[in-house]
C-alpha atoms as a PDB file:
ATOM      1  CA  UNK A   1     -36.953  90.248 -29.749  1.00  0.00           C
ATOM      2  CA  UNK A   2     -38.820  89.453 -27.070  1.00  0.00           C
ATOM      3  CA  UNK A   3     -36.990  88.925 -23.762  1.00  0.00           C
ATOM      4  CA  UNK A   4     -39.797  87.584 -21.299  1.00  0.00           C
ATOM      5  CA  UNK A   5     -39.279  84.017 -20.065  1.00  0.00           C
ATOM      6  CA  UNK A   6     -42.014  81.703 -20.955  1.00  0.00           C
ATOM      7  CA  UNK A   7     -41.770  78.206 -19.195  1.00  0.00           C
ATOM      8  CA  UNK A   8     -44.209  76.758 -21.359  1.00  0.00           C
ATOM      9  CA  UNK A   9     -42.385  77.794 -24.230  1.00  0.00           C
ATOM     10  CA  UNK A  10     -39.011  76.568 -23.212  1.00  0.00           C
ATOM     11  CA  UNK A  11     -40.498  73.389 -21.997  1.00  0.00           C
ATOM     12  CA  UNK A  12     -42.477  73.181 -25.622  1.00  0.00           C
ATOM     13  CA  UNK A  13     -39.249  74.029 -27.813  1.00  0.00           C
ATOM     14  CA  UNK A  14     -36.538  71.773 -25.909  1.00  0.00           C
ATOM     15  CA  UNK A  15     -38.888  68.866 -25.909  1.00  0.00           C
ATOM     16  CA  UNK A  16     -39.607  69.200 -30.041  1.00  0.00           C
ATOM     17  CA  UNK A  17     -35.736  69.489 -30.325  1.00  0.00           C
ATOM     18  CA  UNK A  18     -34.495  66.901 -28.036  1.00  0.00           C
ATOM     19  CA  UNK A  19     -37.064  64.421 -29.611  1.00  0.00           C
ATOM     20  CA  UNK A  20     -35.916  65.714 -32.930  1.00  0.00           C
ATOM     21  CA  UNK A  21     -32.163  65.770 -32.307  1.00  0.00           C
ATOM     22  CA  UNK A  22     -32.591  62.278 -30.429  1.00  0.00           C
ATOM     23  CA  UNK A  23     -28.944  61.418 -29.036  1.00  0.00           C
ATOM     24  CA  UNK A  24     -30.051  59.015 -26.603  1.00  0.00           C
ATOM     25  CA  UNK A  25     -31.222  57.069 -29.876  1.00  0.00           C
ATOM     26  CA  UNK A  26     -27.751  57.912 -30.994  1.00  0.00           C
ATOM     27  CA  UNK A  27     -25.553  56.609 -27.910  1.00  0.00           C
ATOM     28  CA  UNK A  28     -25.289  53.614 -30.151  1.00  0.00           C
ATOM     29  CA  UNK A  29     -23.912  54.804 -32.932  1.00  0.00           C
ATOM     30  CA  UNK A  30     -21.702  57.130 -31.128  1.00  0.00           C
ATOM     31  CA  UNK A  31     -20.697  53.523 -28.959  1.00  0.00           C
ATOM     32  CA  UNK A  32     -19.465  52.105 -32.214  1.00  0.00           C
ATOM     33  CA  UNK A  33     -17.373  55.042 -33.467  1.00  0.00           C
ATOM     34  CA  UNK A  34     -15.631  55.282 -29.960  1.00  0.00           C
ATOM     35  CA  UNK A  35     -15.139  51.260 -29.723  1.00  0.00           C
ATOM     36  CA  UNK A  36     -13.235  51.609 -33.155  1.00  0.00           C
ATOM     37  CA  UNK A  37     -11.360  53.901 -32.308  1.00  0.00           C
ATOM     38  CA  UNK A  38     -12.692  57.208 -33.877  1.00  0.00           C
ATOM     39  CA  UNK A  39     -13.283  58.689 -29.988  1.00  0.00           C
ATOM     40  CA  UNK A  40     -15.987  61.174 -30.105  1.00  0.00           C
ATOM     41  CA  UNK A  41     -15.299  64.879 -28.239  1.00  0.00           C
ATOM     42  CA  UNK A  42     -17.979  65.548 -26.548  1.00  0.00           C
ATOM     43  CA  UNK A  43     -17.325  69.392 -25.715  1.00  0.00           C
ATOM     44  CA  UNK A  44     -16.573  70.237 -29.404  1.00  0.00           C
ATOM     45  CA  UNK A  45     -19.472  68.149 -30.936  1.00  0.00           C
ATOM     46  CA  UNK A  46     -21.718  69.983 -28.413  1.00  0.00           C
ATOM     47  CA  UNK A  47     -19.522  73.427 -29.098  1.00  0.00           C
ATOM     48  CA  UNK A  48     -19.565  73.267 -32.470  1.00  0.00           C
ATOM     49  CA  UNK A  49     -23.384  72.179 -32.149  1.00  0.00           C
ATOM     50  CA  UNK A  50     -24.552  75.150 -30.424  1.00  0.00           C
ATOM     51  CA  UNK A  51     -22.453  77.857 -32.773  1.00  0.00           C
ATOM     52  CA  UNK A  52     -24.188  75.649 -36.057  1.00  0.00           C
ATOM     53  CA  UNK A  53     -27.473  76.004 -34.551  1.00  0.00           C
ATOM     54  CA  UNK A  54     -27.750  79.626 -33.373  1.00  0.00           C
ATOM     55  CA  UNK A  55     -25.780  80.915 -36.248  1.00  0.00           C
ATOM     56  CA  UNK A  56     -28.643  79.099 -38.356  1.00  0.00           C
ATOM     57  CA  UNK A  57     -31.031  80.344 -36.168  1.00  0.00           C
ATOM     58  CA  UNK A  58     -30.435  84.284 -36.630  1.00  0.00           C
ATOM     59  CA  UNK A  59     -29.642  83.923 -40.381  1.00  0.00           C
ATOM     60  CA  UNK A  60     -32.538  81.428 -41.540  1.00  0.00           C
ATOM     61  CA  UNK A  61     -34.771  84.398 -41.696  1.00  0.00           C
ATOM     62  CA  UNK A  62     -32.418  86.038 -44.215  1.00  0.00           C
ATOM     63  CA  UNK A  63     -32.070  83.257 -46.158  1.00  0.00           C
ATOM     64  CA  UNK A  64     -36.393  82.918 -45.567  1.00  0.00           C
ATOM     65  CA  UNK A  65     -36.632  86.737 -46.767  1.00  0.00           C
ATOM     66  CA  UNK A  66     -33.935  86.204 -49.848  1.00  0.00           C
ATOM     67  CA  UNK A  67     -36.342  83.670 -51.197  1.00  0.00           C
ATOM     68  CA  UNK A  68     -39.498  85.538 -49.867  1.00  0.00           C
ATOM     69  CA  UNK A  69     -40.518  82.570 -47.913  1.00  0.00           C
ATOM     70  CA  UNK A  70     -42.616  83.448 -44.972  1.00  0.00           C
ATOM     71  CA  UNK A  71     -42.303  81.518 -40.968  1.00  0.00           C
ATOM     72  CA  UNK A  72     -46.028  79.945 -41.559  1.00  0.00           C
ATOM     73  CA  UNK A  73     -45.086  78.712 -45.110  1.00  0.00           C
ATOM     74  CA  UNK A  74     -41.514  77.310 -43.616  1.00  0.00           C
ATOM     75  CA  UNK A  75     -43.190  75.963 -40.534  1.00  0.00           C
ATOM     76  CA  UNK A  76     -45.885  73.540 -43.016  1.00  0.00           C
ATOM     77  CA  UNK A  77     -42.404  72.562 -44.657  1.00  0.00           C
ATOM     78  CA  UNK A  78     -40.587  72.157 -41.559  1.00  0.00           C
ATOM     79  CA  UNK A  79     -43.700  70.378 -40.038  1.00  0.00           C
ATOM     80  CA  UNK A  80     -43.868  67.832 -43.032  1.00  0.00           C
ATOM     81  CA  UNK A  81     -39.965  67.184 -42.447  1.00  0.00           C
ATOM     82  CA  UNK A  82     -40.698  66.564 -38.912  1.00  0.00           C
ATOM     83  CA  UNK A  83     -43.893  64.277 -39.888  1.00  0.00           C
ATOM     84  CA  UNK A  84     -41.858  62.395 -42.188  1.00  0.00           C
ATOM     85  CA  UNK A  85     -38.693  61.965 -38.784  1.00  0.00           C
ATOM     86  CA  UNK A  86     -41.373  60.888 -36.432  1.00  0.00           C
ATOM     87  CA  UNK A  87     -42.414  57.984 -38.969  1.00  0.00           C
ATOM     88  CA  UNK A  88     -38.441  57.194 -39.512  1.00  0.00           C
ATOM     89  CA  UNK A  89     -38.443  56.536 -35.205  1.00  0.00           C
ATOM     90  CA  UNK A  90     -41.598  55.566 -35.020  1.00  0.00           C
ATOM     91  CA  UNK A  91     -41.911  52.366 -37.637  1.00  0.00           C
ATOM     92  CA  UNK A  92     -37.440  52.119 -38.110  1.00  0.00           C
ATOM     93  CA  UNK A  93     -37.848  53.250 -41.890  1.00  0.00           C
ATOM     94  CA  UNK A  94     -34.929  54.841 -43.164  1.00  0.00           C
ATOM     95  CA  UNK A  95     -35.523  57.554 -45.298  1.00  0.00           C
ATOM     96  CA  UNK A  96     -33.015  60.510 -44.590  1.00  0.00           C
ATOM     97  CA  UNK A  97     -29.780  58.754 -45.704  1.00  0.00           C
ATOM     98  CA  UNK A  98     -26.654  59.482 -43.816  1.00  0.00           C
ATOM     99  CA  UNK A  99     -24.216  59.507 -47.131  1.00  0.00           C
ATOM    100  CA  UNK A 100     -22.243  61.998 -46.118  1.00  0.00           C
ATOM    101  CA  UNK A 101     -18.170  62.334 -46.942  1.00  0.00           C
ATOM    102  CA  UNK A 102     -15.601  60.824 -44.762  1.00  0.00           C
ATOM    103  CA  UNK A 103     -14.316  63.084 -42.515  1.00  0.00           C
ATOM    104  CA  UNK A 104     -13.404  64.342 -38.931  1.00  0.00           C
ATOM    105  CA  UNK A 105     -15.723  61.638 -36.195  1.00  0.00           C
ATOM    106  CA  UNK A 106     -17.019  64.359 -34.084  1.00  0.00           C
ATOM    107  CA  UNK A 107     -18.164  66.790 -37.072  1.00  0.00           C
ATOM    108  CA  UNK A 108     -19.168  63.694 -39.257  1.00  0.00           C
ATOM    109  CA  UNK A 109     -21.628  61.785 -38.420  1.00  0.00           C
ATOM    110  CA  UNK A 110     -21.875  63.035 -34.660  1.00  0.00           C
ATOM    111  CA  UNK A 111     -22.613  67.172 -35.280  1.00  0.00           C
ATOM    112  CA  UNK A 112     -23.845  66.540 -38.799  1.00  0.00           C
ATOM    113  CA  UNK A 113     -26.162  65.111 -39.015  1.00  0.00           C
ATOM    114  CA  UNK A 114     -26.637  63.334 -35.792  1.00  0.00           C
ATOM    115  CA  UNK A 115     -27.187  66.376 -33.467  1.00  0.00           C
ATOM    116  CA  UNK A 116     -27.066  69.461 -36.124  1.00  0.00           C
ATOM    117  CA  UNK A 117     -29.101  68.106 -38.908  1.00  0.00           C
ATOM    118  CA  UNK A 118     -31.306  69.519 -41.529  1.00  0.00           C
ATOM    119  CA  UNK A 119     -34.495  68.610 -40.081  1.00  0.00           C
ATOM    120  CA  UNK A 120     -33.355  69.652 -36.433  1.00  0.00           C
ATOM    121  CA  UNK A 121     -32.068  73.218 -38.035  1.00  0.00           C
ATOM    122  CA  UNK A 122     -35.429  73.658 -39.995  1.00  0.00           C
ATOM    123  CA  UNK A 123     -37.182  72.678 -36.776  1.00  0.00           C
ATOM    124  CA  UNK A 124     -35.353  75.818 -35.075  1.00  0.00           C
ATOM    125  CA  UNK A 125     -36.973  77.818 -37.864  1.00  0.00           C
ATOM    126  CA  UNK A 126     -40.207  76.136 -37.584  1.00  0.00           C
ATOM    127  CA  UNK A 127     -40.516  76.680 -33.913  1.00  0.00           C
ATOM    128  CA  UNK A 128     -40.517  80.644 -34.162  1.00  0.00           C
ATOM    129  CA  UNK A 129     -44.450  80.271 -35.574  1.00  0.00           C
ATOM    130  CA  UNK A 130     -45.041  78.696 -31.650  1.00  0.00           C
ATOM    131  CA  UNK A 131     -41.993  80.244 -29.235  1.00  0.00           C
ATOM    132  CA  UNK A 132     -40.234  83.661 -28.787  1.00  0.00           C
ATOM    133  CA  UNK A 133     -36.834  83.648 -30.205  1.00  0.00           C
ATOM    134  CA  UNK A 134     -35.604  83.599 -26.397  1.00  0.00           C
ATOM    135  CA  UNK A 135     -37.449  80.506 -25.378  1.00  0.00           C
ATOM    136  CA  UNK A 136     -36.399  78.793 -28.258  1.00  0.00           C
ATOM    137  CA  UNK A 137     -32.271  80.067 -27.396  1.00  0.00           C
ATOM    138  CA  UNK A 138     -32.973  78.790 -24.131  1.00  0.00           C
ATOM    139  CA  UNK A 139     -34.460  75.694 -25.624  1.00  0.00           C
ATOM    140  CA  UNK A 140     -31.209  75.408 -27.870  1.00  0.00           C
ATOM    141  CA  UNK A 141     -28.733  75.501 -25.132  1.00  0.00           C
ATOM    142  CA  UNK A 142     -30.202  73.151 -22.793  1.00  0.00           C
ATOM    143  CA  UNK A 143     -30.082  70.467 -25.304  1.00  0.00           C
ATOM    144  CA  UNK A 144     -26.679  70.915 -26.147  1.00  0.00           C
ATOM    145  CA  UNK A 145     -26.038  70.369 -22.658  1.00  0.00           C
ATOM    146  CA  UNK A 146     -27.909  67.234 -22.598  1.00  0.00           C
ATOM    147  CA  UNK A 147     -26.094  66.334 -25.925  1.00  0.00           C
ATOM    148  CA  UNK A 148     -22.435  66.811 -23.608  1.00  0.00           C
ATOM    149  CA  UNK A 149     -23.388  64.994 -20.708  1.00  0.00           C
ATOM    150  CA  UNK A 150     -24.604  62.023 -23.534  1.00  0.00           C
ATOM    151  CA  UNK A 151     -21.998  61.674 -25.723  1.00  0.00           C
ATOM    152  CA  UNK A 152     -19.310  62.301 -22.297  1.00  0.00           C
ATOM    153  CA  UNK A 153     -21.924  59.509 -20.364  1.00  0.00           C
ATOM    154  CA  UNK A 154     -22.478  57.114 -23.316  1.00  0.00           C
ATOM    155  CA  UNK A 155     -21.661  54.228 -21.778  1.00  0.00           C
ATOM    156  CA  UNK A 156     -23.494  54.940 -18.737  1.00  0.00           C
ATOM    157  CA  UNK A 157     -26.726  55.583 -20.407  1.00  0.00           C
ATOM    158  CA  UNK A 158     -26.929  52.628 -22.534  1.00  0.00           C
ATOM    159  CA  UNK A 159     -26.413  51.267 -18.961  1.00  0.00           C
ATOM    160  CA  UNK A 160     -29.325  52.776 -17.112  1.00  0.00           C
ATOM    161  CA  UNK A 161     -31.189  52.376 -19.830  1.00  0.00           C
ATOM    162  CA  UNK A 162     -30.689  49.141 -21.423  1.00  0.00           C
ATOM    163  CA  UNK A 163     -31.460  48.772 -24.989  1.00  0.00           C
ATOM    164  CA  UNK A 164     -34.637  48.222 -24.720  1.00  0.00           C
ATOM    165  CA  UNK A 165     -34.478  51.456 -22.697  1.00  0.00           C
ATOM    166  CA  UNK A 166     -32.643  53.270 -25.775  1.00  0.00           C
ATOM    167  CA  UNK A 167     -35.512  51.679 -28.372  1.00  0.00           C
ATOM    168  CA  UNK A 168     -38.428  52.282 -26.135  1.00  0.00           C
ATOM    169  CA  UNK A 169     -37.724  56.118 -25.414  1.00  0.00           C
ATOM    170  CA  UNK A 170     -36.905  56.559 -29.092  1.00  0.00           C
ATOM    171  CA  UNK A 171     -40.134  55.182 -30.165  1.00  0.00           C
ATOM    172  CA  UNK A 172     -41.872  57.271 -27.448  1.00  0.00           C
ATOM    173  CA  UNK A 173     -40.229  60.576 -29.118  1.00  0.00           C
ATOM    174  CA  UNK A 174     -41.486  59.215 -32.199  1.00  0.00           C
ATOM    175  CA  UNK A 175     -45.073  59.652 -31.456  1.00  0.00           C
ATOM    176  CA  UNK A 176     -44.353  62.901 -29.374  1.00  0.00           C
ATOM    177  CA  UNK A 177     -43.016  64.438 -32.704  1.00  0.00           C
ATOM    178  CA  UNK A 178     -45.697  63.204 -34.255  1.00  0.00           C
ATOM    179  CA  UNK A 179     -48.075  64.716 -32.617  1.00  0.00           C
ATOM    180  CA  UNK A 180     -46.148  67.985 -32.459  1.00  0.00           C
ATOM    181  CA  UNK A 181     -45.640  67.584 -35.990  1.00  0.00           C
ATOM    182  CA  UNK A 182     -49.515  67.650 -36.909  1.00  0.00           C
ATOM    183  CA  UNK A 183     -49.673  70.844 -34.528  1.00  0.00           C
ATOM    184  CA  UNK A 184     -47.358  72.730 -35.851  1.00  0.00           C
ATOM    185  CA  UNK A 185     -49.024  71.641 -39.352  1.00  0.00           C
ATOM    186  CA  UNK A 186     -52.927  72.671 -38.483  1.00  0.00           C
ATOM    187  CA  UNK A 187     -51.989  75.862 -36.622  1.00  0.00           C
ATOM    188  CA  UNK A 188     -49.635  77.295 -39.511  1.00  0.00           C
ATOM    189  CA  UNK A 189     -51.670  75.874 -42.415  1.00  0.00           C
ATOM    190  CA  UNK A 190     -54.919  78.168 -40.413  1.00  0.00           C
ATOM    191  CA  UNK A 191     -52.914  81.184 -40.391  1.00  0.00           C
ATOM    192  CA  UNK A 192     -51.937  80.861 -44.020  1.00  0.00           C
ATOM    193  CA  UNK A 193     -55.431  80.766 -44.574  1.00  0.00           C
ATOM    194  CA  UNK A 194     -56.882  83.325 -42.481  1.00  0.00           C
ATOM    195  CA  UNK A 195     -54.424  85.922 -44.823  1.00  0.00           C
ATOM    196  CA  UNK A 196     -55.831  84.336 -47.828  1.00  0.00           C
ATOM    197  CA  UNK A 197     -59.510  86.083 -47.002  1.00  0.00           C
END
């Protein structure tokens, strides 16, 4: 692994997962659960978060090699999952259906699939064809800080930011991740192939 601290690359990974993981766009949601009663915990949904996301990230590679899946071939997948999350914020279509089973509040909906997701986990995968596996840690546990000081601020940020503030920085992030999202696309599907000749 490599242990050298890239800026660029920390800067790079948190701001593809923060956009991806979007809880500002979720203060919301997490507004309604608490005014009803079903109070959100926001050091175990960012705990439990953080243990989902790095166990993920160590073993996805396994699970990659026990279905002899390579990172560029994941990232095109992950980049088309990302592609198809930026056009959910971007144009509010809903396409990734949140049909989950009844359960605890802070596991479900607030860690799955609100913050720990399938296309924020894949993303973690994704993001080792750009980042070292340390900027991309680093990356990890910086948003799940953001993610405590959200969901234990809620009410404050829909506040500060209005909800125009909330809509307007969630269709920002959109675009962001779009872009990103073509990136990671074009550099990965070059590399594929480059190995083909």
């Amino acid at each position: 692994m490599d242990f050298s601290i890239n800026i660029k690359e920390i800067f790079t990974a948190f701001m593809v997962l923060f956009a991806i993981i979007d809880i500002t766009g979720s203060t919301p949601i997490v507004i309604g659960l608490n005014s009803t009663g079903k109070k959100v915990n926001a050091a175990q949904a960012s705990g439990i978060s953080l243990v989902i996301f790095i166990a993920f990230f160590f073993a996805g590679d396994g699970l990659l090699r026990l279905f002899n899946i390579d990172i560029p071939s994941f990232a095109l997948a992950g980049a088309l999952v990302l592609f198809v999350l930026a056009i959910e914020m971007t144009f509010n279509i809903e396409i990734f259906q949140n049909d989950g089973p009844e359960g605890a509040t802070t596991f479900i909906p607030v860690v799955f699939p609100l913050i720990a997701g399938a296309g924020a986990l894949a993303t973690t995968l994704t993001l080792k064809a750009e980042c070292s596996p340390l900027s991309i840690i680093i990356a990890i546990i910086l948003n799940m800080l953001v993610v405590y000081v959200v969901l234990r601020n809620v009410y404050l940020v829909e506040r500060v930011l209005g909800k125009s503030g909330v809509y307007i920085l969630r269709k920002f992030f959109g675009i962001i991740l779009l872009a990103m999202s073509v990136k990671i696309f074009t550099s990965n599907l070059n590399i594929l192939l480059e190995s083909l000749h």
